[in-house]
Protein backbone atom coordinates (compact mmCIF):
# COMPACT_ATOMS: atom_id res chain seq x y z
CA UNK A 1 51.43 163.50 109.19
CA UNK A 2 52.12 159.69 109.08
CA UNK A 3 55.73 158.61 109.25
CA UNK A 4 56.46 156.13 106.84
CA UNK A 5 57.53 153.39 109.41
CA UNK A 6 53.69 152.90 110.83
CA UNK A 7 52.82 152.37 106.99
CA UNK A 8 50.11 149.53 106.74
CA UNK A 9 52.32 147.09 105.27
CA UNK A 10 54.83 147.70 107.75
CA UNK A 11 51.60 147.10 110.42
CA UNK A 12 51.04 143.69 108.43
CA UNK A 13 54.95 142.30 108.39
CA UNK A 14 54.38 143.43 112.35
CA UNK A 15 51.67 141.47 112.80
CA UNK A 16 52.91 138.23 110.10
CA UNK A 17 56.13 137.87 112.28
CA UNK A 18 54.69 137.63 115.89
CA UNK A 19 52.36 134.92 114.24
CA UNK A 20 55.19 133.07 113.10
CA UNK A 21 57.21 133.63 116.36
CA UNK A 22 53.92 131.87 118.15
CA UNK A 23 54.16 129.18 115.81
CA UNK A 24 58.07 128.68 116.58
CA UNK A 25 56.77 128.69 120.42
CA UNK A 26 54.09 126.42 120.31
CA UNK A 27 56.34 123.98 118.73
CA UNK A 28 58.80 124.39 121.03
CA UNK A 29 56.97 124.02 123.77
CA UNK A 30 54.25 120.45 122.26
CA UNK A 31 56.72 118.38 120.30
CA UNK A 32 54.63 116.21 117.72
CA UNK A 33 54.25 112.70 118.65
CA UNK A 34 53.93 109.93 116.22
CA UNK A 35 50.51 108.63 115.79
CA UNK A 36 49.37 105.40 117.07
CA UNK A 37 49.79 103.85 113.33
CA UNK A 38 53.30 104.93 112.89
CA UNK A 39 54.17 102.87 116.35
CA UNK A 40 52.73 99.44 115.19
CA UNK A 41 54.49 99.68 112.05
CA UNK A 42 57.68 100.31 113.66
CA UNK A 43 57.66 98.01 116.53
CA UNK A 44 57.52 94.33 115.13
CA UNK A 45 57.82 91.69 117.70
CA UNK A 46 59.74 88.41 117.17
CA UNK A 47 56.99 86.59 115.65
CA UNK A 48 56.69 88.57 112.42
CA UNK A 49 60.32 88.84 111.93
CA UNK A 50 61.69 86.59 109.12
CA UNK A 51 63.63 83.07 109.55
CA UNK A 52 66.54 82.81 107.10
CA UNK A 53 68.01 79.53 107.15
CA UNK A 54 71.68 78.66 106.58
CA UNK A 55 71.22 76.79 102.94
CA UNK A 56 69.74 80.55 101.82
CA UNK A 57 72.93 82.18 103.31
CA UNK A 58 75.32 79.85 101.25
CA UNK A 59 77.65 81.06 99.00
CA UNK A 60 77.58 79.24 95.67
CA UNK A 61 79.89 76.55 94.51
CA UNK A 62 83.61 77.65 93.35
CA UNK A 63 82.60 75.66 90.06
CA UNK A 64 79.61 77.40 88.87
CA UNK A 65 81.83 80.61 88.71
CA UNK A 66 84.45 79.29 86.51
CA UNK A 67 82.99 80.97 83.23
CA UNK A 68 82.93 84.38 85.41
CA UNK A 69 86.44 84.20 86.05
CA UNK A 70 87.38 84.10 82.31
CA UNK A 71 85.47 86.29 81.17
CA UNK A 72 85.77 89.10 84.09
CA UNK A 73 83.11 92.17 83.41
CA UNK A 74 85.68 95.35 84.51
CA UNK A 75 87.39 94.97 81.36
CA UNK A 76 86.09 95.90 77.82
CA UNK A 77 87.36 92.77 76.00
CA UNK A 78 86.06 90.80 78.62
CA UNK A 79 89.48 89.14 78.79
CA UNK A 80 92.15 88.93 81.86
CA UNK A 81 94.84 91.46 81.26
CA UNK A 82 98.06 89.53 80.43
CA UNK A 83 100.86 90.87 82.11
CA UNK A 84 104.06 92.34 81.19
CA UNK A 85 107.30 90.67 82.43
CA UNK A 86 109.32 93.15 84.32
CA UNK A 87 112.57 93.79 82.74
CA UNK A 88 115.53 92.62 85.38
CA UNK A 89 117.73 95.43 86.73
CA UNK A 90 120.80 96.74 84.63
CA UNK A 91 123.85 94.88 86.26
CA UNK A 92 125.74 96.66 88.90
CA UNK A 93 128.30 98.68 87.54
CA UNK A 94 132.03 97.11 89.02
CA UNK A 95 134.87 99.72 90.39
CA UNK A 96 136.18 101.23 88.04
CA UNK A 97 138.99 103.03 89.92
CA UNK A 98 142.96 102.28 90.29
CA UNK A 99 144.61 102.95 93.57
CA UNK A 100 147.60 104.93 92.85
CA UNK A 101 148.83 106.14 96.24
CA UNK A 102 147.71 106.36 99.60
CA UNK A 103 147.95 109.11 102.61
CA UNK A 104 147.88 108.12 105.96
CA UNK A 105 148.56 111.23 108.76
CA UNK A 106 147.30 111.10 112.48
CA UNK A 107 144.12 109.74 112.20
CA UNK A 108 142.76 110.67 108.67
CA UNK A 109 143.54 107.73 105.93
CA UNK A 110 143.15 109.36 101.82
CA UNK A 111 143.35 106.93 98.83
CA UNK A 112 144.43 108.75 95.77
CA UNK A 113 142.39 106.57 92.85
CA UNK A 114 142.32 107.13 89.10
CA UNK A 115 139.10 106.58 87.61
CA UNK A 116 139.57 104.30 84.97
CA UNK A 117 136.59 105.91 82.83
CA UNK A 118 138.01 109.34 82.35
CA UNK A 119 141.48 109.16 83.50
CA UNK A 120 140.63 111.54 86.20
CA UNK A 121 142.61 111.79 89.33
CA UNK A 122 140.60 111.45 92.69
CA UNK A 123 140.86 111.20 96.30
CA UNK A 124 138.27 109.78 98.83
CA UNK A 125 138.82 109.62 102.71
CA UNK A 126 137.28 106.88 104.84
CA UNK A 127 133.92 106.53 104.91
CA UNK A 128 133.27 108.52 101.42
CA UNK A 129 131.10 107.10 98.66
CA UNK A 130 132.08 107.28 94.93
CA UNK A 131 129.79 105.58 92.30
CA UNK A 132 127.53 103.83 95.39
CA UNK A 133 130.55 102.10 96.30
CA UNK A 134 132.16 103.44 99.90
CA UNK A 135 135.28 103.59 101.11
CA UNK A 136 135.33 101.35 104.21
CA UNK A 137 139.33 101.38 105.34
CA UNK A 138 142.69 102.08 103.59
CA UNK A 139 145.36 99.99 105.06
CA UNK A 140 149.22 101.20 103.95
CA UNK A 141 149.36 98.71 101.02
CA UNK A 142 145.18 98.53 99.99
CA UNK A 143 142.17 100.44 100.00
CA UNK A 144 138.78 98.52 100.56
CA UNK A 145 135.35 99.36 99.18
CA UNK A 146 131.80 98.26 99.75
CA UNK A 147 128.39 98.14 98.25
CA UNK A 148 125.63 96.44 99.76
CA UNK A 149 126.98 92.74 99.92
CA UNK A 150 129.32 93.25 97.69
CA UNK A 151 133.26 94.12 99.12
CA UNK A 152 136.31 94.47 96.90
CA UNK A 153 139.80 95.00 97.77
CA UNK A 154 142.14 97.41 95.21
CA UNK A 155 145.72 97.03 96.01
CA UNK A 156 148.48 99.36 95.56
CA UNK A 157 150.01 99.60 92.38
CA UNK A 158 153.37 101.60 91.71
CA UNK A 159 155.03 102.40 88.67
CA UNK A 160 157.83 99.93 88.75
CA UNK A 161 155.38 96.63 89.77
CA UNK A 162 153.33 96.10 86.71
């Protein structure tokens, strides 16, 4: 009875792979060296190099490539893009807040505004921002505000000095 692993194409994948493996060995071991003709035509002394000379390194003149300029080949009309004038920024928006009273206790200062847009009733301590304006100091008769370079002062109006 023959088991089916010492079949005789088992025997000849045996035999294929230990010829390969030799193969692999033999290789390993003698690395392929160029032949003598690859050498010369790899190794080329000074006297067969080239000589470029500076007047074939030259860029051209600036006026030979005024037609390329105006007619530039990256765009399908062959034309220079004209291009669009940037709108200028919105004017800032001014304060629009009355200061209608003003708390000072210990160490915390409040200025009680009205915002002039809404008729709303507000209060901001030192240091908070309303609008991108900020509150830099209230002082017992005005409250001063900031943004960026600009600083305005709102005074204290009451009801019997308009």
């Amino acid at each position: 009875m023959r088991l089916p692993m010492f079949g005789r194409s088992t025997q000849l994948l045996v035999v294929a792979n230990v010829a390969v493996a030799m193969l692999v060995t033999l290789q390993l071991l003698t690395p392929a060296t160029p032949g003598a003709s690859a050498t010369e035509g790899a190794l080329l002394d000074d006297a067969t190099m080239p000589e470029f000379s500076a007047v074939s390194l030259s860029p051209p003149a600036l006026s030979g490539l005024a037609e390329m300029l105006e007619r530039p080949l990256f765009f399908t009309n062959r034309r220079m893009p004209v291009p669009e004038k940037a709108e200028p920024p919105p004017p800032p928006t001014p304060l629009r807040l009355k200061l209608v009273g003003i708390a000072i206790s210990g160490g915390s200062r409040v200025a009680l505004l009205r915002n002039l847009v809404n008729n709303q009733l507000m209060q901001l301590a030192e240091g908070e921002n309303h609008d991108g304006w900020s509150l830099d100091a209230v002082s017992s008769q005005a409250a001063t505000f900031s943004r960026g370079p600009q600083v305005t002062q709102l005074p204290l109006e009451l009801e019997g000095n308009r």
